[in-house]
Protein backbone atom coordinates (compact mmCIF):
# COMPACT_ATOMS: atom_id res chain seq x y z
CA UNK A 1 -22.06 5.87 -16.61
CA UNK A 2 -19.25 6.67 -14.28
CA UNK A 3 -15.72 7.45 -15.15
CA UNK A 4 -13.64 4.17 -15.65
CA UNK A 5 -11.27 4.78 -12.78
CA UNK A 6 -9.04 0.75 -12.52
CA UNK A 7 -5.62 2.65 -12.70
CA UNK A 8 -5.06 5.95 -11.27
CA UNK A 9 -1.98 7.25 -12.29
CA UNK A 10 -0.19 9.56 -10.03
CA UNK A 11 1.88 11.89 -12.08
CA UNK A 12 4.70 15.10 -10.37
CA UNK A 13 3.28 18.37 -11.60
CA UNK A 14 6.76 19.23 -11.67
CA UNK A 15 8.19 16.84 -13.93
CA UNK A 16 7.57 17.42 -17.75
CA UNK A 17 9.12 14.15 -18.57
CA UNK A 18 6.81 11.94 -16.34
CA UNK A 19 3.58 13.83 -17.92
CA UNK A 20 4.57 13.37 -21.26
CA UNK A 21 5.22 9.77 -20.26
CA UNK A 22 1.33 9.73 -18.71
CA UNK A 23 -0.04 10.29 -22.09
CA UNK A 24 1.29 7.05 -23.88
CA UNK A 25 0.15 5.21 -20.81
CA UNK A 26 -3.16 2.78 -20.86
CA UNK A 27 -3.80 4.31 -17.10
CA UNK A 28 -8.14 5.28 -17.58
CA UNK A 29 -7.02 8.31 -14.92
CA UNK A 30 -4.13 10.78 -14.86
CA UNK A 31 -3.75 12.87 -11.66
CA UNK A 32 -0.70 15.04 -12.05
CA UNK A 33 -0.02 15.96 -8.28
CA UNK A 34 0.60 19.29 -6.72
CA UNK A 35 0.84 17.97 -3.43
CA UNK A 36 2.88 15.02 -1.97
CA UNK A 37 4.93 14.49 -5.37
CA UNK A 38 5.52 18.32 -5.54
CA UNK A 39 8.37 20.10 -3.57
CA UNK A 40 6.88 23.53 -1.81
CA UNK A 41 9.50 25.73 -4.14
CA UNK A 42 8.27 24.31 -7.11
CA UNK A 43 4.70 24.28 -6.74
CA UNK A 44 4.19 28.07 -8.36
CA UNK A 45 6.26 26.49 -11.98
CA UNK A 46 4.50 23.26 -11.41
CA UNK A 47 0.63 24.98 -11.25
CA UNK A 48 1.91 26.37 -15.00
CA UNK A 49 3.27 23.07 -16.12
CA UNK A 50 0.09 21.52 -15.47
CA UNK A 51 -1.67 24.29 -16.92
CA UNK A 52 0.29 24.10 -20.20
CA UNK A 53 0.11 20.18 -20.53
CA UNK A 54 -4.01 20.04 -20.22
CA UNK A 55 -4.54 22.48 -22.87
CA UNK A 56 -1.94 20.81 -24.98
CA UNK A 57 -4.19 17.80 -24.92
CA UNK A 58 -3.49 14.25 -26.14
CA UNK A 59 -4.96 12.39 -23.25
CA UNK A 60 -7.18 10.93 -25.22
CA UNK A 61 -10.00 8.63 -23.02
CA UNK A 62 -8.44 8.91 -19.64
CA UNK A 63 -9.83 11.03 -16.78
CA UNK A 64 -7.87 13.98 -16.24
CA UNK A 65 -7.92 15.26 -12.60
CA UNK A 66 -5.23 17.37 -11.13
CA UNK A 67 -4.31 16.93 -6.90
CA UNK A 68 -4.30 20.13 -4.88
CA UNK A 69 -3.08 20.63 -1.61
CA UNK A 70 -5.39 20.66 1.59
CA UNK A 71 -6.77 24.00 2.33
CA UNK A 72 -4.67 23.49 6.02
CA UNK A 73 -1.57 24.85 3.82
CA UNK A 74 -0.99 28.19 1.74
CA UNK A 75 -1.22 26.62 -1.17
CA UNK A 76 -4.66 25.76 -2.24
CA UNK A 77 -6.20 28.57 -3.06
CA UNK A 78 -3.43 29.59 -5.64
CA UNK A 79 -3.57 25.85 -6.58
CA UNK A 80 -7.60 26.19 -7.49
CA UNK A 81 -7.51 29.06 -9.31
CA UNK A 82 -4.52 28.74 -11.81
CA UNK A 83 -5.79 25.84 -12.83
CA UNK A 84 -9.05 26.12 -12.92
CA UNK A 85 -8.95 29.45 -14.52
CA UNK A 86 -5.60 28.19 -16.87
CA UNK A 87 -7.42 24.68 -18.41
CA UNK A 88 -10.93 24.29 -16.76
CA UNK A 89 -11.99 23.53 -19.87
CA UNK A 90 -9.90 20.33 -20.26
CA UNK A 91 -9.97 19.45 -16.64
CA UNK A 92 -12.57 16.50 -15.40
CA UNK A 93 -12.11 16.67 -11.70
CA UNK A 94 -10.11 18.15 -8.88
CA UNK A 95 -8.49 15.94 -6.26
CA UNK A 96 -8.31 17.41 -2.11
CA UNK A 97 -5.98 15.48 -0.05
CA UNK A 98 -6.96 14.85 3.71
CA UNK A 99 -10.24 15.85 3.59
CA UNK A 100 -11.47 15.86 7.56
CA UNK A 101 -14.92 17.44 6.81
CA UNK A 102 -18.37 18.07 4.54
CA UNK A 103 -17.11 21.66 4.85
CA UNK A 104 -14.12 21.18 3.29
CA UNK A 105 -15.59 19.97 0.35
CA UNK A 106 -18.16 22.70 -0.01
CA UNK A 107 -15.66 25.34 0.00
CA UNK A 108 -14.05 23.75 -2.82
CA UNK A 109 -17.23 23.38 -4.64
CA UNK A 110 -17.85 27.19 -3.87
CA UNK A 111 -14.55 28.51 -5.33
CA UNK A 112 -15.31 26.04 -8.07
CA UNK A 113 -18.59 28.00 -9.07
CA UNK A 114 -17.31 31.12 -8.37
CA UNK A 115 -14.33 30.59 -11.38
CA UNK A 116 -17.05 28.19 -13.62
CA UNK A 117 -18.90 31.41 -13.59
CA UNK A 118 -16.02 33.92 -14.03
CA UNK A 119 -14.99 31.85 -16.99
CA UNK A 120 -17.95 31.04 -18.42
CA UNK A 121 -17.53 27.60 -18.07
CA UNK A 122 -20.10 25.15 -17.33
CA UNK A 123 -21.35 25.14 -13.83
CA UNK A 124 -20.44 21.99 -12.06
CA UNK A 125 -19.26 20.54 -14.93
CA UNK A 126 -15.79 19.81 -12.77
CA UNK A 127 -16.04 16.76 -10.35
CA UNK A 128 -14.31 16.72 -7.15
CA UNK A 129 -12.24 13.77 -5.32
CA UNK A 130 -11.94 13.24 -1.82
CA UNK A 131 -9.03 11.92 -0.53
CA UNK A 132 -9.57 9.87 3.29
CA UNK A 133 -6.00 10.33 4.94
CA UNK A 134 -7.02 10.66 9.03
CA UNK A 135 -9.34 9.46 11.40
CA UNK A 136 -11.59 12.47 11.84
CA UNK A 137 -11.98 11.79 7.64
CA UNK A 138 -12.83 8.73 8.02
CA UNK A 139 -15.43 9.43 10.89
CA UNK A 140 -17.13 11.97 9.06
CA UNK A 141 -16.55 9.94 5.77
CA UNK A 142 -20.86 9.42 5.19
CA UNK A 143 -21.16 13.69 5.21
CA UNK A 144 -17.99 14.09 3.08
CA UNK A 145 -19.87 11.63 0.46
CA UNK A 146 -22.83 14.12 -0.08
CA UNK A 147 -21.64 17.14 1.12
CA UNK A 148 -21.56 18.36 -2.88
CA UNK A 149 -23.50 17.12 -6.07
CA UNK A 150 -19.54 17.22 -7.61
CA UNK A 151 -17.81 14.64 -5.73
CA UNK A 152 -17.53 11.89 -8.09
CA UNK A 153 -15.00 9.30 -5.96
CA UNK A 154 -14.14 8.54 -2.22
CA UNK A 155 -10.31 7.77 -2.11
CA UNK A 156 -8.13 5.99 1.01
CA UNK A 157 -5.09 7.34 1.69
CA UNK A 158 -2.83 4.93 3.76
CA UNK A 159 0.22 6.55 4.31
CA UNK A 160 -0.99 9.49 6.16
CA UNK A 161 -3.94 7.47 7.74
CA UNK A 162 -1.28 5.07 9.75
CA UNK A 163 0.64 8.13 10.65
CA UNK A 164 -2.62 9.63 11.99
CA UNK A 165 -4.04 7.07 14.19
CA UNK A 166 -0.23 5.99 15.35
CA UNK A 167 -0.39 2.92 13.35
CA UNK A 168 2.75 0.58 13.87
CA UNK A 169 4.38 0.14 10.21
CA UNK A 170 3.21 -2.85 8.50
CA UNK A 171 5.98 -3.62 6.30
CA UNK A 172 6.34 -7.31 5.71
CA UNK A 173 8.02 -9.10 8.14
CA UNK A 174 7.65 -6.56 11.10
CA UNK A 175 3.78 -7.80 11.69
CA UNK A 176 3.33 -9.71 15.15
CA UNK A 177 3.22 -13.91 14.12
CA UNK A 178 0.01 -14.80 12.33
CA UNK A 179 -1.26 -11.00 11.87
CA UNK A 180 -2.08 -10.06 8.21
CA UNK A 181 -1.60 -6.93 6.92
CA UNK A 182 -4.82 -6.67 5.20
CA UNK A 183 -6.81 -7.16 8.38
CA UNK A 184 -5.63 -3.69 9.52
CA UNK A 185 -7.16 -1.88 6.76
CA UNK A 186 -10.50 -3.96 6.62
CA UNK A 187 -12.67 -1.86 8.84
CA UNK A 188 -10.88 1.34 6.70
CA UNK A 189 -11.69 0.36 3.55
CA UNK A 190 -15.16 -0.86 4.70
CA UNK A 191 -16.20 2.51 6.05
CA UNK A 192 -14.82 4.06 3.19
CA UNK A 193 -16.73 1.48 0.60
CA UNK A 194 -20.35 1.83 2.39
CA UNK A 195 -20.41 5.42 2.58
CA UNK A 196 -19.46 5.42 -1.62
CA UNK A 197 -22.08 3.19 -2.13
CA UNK A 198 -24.47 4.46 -0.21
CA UNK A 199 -24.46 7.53 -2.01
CA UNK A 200 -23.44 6.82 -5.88
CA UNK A 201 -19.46 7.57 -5.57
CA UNK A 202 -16.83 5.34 -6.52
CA UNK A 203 -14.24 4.00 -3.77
CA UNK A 204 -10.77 3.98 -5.32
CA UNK A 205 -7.85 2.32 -2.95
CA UNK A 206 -4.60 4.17 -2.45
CA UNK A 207 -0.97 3.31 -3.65
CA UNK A 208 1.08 0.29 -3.04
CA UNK A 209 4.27 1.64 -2.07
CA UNK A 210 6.52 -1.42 -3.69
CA UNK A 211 6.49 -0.24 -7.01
CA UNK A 212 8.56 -2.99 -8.38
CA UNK A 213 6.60 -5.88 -6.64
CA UNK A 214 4.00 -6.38 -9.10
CA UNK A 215 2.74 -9.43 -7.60
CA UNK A 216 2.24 -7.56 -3.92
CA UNK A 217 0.49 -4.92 -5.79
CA UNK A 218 -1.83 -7.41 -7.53
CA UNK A 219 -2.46 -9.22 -4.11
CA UNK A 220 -3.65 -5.58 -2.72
CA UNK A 221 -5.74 -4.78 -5.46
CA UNK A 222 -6.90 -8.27 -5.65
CA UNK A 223 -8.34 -7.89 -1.51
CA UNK A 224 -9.92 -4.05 -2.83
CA UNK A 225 -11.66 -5.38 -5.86
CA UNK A 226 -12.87 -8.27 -3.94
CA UNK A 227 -14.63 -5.79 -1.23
CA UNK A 228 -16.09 -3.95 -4.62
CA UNK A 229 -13.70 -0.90 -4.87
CA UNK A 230 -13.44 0.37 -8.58
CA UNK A 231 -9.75 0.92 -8.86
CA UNK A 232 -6.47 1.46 -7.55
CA UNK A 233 -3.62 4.05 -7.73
CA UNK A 234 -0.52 3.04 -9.78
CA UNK A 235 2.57 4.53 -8.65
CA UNK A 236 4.96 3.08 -11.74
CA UNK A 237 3.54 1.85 -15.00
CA UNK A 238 4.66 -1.37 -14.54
CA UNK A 239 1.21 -1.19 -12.32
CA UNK A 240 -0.93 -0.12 -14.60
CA UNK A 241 -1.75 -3.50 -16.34
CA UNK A 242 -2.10 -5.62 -13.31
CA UNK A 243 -4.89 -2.73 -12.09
CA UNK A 244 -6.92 -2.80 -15.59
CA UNK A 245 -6.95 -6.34 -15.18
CA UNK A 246 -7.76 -6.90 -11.51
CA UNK A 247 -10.55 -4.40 -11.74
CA UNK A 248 -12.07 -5.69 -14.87
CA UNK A 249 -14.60 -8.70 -14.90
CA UNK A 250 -13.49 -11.77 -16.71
CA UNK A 251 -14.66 -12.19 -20.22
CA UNK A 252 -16.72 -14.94 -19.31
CA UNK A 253 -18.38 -12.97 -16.44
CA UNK A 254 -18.53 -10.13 -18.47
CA UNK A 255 -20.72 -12.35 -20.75
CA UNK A 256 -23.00 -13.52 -18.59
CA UNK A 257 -24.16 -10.77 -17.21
CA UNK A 258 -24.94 -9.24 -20.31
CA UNK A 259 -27.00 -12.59 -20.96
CA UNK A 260 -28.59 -12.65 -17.71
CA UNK A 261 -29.73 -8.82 -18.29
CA UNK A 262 -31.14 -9.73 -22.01
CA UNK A 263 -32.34 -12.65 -20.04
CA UNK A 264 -34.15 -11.03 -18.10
CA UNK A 265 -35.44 -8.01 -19.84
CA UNK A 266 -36.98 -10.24 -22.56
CA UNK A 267 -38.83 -12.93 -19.67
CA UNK A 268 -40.31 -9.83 -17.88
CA UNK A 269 -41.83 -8.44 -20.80
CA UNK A 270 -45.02 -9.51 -22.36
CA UNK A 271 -43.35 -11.59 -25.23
CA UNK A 272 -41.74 -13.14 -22.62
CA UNK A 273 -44.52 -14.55 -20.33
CA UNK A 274 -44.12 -11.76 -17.96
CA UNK A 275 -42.04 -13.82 -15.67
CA UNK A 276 -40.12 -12.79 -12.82
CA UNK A 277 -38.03 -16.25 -12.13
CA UNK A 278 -36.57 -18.02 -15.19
CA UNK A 279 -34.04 -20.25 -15.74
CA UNK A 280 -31.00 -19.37 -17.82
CA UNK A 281 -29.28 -22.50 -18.82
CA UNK A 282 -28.55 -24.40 -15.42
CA UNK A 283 -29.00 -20.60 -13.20
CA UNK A 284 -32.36 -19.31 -12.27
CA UNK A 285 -32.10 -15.44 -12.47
CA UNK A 286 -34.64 -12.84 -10.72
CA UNK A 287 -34.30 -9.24 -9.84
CA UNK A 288 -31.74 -9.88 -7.70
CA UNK A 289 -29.32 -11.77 -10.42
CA UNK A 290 -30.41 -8.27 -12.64
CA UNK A 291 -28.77 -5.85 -9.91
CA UNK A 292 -25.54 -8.32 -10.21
CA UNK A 293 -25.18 -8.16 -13.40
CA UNK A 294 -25.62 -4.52 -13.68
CA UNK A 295 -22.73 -4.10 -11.75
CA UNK A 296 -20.41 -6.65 -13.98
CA UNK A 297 -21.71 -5.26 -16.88
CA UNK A 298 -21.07 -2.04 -15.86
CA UNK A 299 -17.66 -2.44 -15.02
CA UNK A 300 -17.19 -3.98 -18.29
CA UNK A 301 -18.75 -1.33 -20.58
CA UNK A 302 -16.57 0.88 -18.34
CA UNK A 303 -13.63 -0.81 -19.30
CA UNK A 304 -14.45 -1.30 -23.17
CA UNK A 305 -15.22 -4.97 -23.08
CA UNK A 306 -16.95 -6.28 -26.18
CA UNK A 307 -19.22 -9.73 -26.07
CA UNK A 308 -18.26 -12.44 -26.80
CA UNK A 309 -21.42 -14.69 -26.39
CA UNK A 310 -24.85 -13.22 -27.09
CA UNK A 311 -27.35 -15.15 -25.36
CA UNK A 312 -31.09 -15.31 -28.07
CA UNK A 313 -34.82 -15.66 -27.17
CA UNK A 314 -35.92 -19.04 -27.94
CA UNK A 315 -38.00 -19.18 -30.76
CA UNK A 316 -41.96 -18.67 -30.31
C-alpha cells in the first residue's frame, strides 16, 4: 500500500525548533528542507541537524523524506551523501526539486546505490520524489515517472513553475474579470496527474502560500483532491487538519466501498452465484464499481479509517 501522503509538511533543516515542532504534528509526511527554506551559509550545519534529528527518532507513522537541492547547484552532492550516509537507515525517501529530466532522476538513484551499498543498507530501500517546477519538467513529466523503480510521488511546484513559463501573478484580485485562478493550473496539474497514474506514483499538489487563510487553502486542496491527487503540502500547521480531511473519503464513502468490495467478492465467487452484476441495496455494482472502491478504500486504510457499517451475505 502506498505511503499516506494528505499533509506534507515542509520543515527548515536549519531550524531545530520547527523540527521538534514536526514531531508532535498529525502531518502523515515530514520533509525537512535543504533547499528553498535553507539559507546557502547554513546548509553545511543544517545537513547535520537533519542528520541528528532522524536518528533521534520519534516520528512515529509519518513519512520521513528530506529535500535536497537540484543537482544545477553545488550543493547536492554533499546534500546526498551526509544524509544518506548520516541516517539512511531512518530515512524513507529523498525529495529533488526542479527535476527537468529522466536523467536527473537516475543519477540520484545511482548515488543512492552506490551509498546503500557502501553502508550496507538495503538496496533501493530509499524512495525518491520528484518535484515539477518548469516547463521542460513538465514536458518530460511521463519519462521522469519511470525513469527509476524508486520514485514513489510526482510533486507540482507552483512558485517556480509561474516564474518559468513567465506566468502573470495570480494573486487574488489582480486576475483579468471572470478568470479563475484554478483554470491556470488545470492543464498543470492534469499532465502531472496522468503521468502518476499511468505509472503507479502518487501526485501530491504544492503549497498554498496564504498560510493563515485556511479556508483558501481548503478551496485549493478541495479542486486537487477532486482531480484525484493524494495530498497537499502544508506550509503552517494550522494546514495540516484541513489536508487530512480534504484528502480523506467520508466515513460514509469510506463504508461503502468496503461493502461494495465484500459485495462483490462474495457474488463473484461460487457461494455467491458467480455473478458479475448484482445489486447492492438500491446500486448495481460490477467490475467497474470494484476499481472505485479500491481507490476509496484505499485512501481510507491509508488514512486509518475504521468501518463503521459492515455490509453481510444474505443468508443461504
Amino acid at each position: 500500500m502506498p505511503r499516506p501522503r494528505r499533509s506534507c509538511l515542509a520543515v527548515p533543516g536549519s531550524s531545530q525548533k520547527m523540527i521538534d515542532k514536526a514531531r508532535t504534528l498529525p502531518a502523515d509526511q515530514v520533509f525537512l528542507d535543504l533547499e528553498d527554506a535553507c539559507a546557502p551559509l547554513a546548509k553545511p550545519d543544517a545537513r547535520k541537524t537533519i542528520v541528528a534529528a532522524l536518528n533521534e527518532g520519534g516520528w512515529g507513522e509519518r513519512t520521513r523524506v528530506v529535500r535536497v537541492n537540484d543537482w544545477t547547484t553545488e550543493w547536492t552532492y554533499r546534500d546526498v551523501v551526509e544524509v544518506v550516509e548520516g541516517a539512511g537507515a531512518n530515512l524513507d525517501c529523498l525529495m529533488l526539486p526542479k527535476v527537468q529530466t529522466a536523467q536527473q532522476v537516475q543519477a540520484l538513484d545511482l548515488l543512492l546505490t552506490q551509498i546503500e551499498k557502501t553502508m550496507g543498507y538495503e538496496v533501493g530501500r530509499i524512495g525518491i520524489e520528484a518535484q515539477i517546477e518548469n516547463a521542460r519538467g513538465l514536458v518530460e513529466v511521463d519519462a521522469i515517472a519511470t525513469a527509476s523503480p524508486r520514485v514513489e510521488t510526482i510533486i507540482f511546484g507552483p512558485a517556480d513553475f509561474m516564474a518559468s513559463i513567465n506566468m502573470k501573478s495570480l494573486v487574488v484580485g489582480e486576475q483579468p474579470p471572470g478568470y479563475d485562478v484554478g483554470d491556470a493550473y488545470h492543464y498543470i496539474l492534469m499532465r502531472i496527474l496522468m503521468a502518476a497514474r499511468a505509472n503507479d506514483v502518487q501526485a501530491i499538489d504544492g503549497p498554498y502560500l496564504q498560510i493563515r487563510d485556511v479556508d483558501g487553502f481548503r478551496r485549493v486542496a478541495g479542486r486537487a483532491a477532486a482531480l484525484g491527487y493524494d495530498g497537499k503540502w502544508v506550509l503552517h500547521p494550522g494546514q495540516i487538519d484541513a489536508a487530512n480531511a480534504v484528502f480523506s473519503p467520508d466515513q460514509s464513502d469510506y463504508d461503502h466501498a468496503e461493502n461494495i468490495l465484500d459485495a462483490y467478492e462474495f457474488f463473484t465467487s461460487d457461494r455467491g452465484g458467480q455473478r458479475g452484476a448484482v445489486m447492492l441495496g438500491d446500486e448495481m455494482i460490477d467490475e467497474a464499481s470494484r476499481k472505485m472502491a479500491l481507490v476509496i478504500a484505499g485512501k481510507g486504510r491509508a488514512a486509518g479509517m475504521t468501518r463503521t457499517d459492515k455490509w453481510t451475505p444474505p443468508t443461504e
